[in-house]
N, C-alpha and C. Protein backbone atom coordinates (compact mmCIF):
# COMPACT_ATOMS: atom_id res chain seq x y z
N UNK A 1 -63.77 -65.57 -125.97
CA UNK A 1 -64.89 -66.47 -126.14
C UNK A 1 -66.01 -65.72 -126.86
N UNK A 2 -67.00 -66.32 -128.07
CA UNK A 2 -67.62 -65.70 -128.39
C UNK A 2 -68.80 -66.21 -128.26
N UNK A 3 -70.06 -65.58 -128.22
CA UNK A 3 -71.37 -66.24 -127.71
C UNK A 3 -71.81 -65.63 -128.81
N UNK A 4 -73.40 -66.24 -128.92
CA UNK A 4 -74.21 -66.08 -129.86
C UNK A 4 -75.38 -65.17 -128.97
N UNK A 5 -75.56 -63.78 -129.75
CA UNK A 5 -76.43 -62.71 -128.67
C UNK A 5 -77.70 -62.73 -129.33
N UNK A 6 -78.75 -63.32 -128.31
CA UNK A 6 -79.78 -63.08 -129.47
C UNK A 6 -80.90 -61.63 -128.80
N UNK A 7 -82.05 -61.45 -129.60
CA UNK A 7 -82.72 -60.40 -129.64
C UNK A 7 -84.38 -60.65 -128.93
N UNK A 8 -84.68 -60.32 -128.43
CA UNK A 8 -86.06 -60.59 -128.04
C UNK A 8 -87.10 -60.23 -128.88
N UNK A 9 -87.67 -60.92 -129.48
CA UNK A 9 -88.58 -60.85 -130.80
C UNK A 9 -89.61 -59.50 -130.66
N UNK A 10 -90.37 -59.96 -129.47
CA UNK A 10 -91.35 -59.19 -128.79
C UNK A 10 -91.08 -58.63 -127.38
N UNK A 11 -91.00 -57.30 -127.31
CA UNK A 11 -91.15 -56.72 -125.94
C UNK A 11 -91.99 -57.12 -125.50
N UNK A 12 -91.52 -57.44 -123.60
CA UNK A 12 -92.51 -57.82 -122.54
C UNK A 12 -93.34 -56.86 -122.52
N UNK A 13 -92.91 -55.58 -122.47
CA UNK A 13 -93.86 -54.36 -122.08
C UNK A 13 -93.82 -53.39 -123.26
N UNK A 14 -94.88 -52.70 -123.59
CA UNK A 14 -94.56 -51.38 -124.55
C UNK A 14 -93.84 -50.35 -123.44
N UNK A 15 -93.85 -49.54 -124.02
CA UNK A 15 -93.10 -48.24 -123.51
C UNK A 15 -94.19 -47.67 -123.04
N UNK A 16 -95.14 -47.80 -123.22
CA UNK A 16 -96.51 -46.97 -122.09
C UNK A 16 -96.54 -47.73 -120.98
N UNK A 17 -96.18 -47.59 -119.85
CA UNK A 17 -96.31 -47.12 -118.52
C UNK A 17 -98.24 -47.48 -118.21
N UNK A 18 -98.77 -48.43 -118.31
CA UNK A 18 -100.58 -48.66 -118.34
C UNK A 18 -100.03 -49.32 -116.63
N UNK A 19 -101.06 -49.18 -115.90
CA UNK A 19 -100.96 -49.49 -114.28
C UNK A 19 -102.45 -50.56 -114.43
N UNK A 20 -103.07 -51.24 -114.94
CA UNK A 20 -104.44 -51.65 -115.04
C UNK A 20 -105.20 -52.26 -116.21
N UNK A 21 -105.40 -53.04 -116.17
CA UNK A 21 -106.15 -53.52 -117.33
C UNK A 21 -107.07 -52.75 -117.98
N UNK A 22 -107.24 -52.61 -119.28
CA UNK A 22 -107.87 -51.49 -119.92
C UNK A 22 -108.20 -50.17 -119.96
N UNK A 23 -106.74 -49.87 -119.51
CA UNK A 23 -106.17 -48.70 -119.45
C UNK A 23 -105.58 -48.50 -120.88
N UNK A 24 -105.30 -49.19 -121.51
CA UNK A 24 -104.88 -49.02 -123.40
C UNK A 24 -105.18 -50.76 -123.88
N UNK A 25 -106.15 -50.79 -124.65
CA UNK A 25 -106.14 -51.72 -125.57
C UNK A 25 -105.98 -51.30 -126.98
N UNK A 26 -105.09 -52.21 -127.74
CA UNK A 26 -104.48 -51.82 -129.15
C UNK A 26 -105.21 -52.81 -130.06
N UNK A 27 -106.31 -52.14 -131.19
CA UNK A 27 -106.75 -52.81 -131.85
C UNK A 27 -106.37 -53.09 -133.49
N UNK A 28 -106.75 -53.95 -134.20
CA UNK A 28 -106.56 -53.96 -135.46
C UNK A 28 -107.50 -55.13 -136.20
N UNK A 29 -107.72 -54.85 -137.55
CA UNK A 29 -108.34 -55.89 -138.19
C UNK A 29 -107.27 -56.49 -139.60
N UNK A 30 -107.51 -57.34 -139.24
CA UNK A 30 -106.26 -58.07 -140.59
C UNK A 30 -107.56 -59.05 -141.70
N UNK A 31 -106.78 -58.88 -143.01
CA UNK A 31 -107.68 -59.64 -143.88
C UNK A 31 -108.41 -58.49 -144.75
N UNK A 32 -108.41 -59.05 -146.16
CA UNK A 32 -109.10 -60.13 -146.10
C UNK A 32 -108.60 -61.34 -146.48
N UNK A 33 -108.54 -62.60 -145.45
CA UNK A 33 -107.83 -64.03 -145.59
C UNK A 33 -108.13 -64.27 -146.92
N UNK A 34 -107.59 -65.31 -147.96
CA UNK A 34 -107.95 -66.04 -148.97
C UNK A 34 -108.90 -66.66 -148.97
N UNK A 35 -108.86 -67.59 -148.03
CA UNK A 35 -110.10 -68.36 -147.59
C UNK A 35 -111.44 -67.73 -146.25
N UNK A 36 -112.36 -68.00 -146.59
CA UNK A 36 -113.22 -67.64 -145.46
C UNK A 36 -113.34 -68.66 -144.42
N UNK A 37 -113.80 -68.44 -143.24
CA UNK A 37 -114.12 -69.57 -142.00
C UNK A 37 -115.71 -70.57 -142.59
N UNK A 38 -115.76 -71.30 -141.77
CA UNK A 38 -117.14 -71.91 -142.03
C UNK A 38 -118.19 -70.78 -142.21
N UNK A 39 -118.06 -70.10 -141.12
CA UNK A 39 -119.17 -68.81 -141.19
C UNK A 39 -119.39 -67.83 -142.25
N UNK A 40 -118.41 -67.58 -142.90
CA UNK A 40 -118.11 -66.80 -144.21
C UNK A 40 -117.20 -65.36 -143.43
N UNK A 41 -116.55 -65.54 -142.45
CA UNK A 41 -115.73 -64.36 -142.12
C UNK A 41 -114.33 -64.59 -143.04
N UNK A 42 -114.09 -63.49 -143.04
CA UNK A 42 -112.88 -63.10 -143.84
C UNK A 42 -112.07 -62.65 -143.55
N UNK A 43 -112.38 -61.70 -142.05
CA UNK A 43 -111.32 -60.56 -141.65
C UNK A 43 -111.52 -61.16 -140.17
N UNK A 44 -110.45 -60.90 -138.99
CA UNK A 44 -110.06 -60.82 -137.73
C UNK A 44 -109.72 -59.92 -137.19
N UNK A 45 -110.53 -59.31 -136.06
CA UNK A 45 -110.52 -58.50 -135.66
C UNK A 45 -109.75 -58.62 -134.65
N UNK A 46 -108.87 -57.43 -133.78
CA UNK A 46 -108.14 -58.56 -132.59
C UNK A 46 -107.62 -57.17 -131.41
N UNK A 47 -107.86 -57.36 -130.33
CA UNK A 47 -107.88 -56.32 -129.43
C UNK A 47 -106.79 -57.02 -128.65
N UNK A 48 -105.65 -56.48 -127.63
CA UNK A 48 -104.39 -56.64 -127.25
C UNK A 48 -104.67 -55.75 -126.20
N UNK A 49 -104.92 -55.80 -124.53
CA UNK A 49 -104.62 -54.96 -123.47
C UNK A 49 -103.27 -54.87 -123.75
N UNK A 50 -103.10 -53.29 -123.09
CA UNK A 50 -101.63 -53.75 -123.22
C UNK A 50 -100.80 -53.79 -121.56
N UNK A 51 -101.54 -53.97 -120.90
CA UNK A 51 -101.11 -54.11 -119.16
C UNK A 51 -100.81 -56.03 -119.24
N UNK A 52 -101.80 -56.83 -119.62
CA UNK A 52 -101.57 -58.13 -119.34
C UNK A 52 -101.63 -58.87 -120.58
N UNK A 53 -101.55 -58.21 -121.14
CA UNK A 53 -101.28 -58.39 -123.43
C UNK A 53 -102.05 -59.80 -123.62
N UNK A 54 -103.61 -59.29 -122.43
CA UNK A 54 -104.73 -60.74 -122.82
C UNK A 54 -104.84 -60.19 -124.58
N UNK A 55 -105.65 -61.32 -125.28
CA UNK A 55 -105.66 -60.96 -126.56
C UNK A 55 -107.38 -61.79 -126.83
N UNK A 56 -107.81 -61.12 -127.39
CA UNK A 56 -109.22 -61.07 -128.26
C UNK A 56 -109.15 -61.34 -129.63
N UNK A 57 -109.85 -62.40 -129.88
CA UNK A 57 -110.45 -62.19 -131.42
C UNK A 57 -111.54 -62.43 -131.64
N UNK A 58 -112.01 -61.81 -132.77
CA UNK A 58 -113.52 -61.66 -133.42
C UNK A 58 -113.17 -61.88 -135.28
N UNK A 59 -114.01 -62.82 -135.40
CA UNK A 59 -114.33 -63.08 -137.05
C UNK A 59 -115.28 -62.09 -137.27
N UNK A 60 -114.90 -61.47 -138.51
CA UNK A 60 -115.52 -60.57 -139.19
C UNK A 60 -116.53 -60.96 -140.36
N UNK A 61 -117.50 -60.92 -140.96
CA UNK A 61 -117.90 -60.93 -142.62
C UNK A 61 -117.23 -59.59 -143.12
N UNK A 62 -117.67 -58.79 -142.74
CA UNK A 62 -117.44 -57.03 -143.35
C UNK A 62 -116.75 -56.54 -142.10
N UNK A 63 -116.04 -55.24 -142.47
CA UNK A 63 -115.07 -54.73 -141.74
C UNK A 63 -116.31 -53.73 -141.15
N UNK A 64 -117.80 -53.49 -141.47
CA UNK A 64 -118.49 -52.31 -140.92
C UNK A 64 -119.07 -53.10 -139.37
N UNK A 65 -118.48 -54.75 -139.44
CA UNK A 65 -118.47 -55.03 -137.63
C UNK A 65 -117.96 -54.77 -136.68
N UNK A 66 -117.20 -53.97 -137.06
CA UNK A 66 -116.23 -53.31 -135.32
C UNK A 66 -116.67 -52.80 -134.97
N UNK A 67 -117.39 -51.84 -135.24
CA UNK A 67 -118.12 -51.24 -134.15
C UNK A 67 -119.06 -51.78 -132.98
N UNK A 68 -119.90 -53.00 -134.06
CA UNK A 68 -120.84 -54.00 -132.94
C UNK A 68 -119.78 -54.53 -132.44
N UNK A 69 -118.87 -55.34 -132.35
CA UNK A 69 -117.76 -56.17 -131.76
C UNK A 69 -117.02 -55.02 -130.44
N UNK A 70 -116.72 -53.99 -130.99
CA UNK A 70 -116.33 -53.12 -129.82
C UNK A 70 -117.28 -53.19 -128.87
N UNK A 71 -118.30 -52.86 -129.27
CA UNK A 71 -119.62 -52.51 -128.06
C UNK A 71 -119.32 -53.86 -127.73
N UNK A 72 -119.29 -55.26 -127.75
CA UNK A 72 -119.44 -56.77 -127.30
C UNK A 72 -118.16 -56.92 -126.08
N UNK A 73 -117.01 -56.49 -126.98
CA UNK A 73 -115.90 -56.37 -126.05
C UNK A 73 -115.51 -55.45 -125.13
N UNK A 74 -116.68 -54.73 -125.04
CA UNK A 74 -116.45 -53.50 -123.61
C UNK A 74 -117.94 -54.07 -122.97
N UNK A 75 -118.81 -54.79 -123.38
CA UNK A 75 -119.51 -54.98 -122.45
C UNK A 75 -119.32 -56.29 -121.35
N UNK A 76 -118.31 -56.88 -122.03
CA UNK A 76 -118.01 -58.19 -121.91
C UNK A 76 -117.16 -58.48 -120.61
N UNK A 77 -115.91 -57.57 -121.82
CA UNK A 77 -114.64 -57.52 -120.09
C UNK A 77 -114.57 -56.23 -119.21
N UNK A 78 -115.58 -55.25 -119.51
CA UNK A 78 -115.41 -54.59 -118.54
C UNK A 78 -116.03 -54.95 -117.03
N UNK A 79 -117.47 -55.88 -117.39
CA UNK A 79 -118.34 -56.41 -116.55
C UNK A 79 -117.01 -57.63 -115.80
N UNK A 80 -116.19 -58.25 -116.71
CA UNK A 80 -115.44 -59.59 -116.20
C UNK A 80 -114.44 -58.63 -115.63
N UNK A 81 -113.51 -57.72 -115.58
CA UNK A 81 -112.64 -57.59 -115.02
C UNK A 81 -112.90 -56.14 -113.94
N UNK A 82 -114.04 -55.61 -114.26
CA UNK A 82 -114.43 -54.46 -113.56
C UNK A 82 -113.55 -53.45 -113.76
N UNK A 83 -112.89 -52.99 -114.64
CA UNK A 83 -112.40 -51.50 -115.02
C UNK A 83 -112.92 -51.55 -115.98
N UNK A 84 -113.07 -50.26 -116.54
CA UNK A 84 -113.72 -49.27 -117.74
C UNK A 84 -112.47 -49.11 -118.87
N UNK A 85 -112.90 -49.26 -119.98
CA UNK A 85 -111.84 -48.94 -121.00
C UNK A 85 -111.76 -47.86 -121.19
N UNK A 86 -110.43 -47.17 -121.34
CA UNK A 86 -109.84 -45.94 -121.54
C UNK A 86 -109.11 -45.34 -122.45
N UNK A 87 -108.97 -45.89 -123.25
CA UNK A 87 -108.13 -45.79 -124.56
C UNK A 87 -108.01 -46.67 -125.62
N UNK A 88 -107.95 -46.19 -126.59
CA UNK A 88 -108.47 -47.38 -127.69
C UNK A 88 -107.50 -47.02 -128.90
N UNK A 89 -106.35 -47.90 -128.87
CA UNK A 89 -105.00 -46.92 -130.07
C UNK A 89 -105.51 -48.01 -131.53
N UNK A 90 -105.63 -47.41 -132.47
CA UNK A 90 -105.23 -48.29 -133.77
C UNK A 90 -104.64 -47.75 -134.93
N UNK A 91 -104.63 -48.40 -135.98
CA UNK A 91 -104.30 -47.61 -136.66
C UNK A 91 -104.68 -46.19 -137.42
N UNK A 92 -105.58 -46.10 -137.45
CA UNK A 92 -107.04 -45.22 -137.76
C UNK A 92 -107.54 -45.06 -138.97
N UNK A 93 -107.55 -46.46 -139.34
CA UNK A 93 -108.16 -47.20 -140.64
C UNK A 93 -109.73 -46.91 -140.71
N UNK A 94 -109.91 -46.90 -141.97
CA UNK A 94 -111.35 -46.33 -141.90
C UNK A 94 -112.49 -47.22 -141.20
N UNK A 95 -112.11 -48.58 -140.64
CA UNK A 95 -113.01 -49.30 -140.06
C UNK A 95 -113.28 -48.75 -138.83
N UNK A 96 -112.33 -47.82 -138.36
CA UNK A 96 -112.09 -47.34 -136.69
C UNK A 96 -112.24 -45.89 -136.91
N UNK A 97 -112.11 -45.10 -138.04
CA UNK A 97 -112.94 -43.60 -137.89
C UNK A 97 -113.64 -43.62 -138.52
N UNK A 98 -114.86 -43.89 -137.75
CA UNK A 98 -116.71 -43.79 -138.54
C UNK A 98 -117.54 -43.44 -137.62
N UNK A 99 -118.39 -42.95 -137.86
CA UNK A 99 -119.43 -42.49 -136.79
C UNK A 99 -120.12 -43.50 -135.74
N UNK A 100 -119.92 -44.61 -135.87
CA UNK A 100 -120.17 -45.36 -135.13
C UNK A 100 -119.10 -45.49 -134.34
N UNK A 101 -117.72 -45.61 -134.36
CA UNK A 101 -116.63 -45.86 -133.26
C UNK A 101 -116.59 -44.98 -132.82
N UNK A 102 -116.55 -43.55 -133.30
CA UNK A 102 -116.88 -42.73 -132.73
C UNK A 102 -117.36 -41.66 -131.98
N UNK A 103 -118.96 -42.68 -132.13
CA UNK A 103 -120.16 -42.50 -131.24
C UNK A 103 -119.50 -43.36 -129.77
N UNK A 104 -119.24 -44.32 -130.46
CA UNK A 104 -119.13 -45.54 -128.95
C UNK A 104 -118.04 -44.80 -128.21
N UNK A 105 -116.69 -44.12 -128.34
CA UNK A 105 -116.27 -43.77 -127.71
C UNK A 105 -116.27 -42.57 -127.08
N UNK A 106 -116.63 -41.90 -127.43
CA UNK A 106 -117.29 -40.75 -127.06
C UNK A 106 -118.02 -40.81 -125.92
N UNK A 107 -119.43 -41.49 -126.31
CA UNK A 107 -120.00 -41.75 -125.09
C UNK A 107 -120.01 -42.49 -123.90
N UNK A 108 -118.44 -43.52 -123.81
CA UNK A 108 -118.18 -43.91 -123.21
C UNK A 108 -116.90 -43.46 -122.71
N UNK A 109 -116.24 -42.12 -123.30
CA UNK A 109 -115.49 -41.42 -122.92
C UNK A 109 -114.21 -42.34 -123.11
N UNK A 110 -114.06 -42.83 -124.03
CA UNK A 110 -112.96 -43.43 -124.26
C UNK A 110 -111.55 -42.53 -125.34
N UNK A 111 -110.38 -42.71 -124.95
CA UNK A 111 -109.86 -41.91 -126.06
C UNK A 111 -109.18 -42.26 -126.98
N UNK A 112 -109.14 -42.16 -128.41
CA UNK A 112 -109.14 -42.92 -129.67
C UNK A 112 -108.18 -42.15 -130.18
């Protein structure tokens, strides 16, 4: 008898072992879209816990907003879910190594 085997598109879990919400959130910015939003954003910014793979997005104009958007999204859900963010993986596109992300994590002891 032969069956048809299929593949699971997306893993349930990464291979990191996270015990807690914002213990690793995985960020990235995509764009720039063709079209802009009403607002004139272009780019999407988009943060992924990876314990309960909640997902975030933020419209961008310029990619030099992640840094304000980071500070928004650690003040936001750390207050809503009460843990502290601890790790912050991306690709390490120049929107995410600048002195500003790298101020914010730093002083919030986050590791990038």
């Amino acid at each position: 008898m032969k069956g048809k085997q299929t593949v699971e598109s997306f893993p349930k879990r990464s291979k990191t072992k996270t015990s807690r919400v914002l213990e690793l959130v995985h960020t990235d910015v995509m764009g720039p879209m063709k079209s802009t939003s009403k607002g004139g954003a272009k780019y999407i910014l988009t943060f992924v816990d990876d314990f309960s793979r909640y997902v975030v997005a933020y419209f961008l104009k310029k990619k030099s907003e992640v840094a304000s958007k980071l500070k928004e999204f650690m003040m936001f859900y750390e207050k809503q879910w009460g843990e502290r963010l601890m790790c912050l993986r991306s690709d390490k596109a120049t929107e995410f190594v600048n002195k500003d992300v790298t101020r914010i994590c730093s002083l919030n002891g986050i590791m990038h």
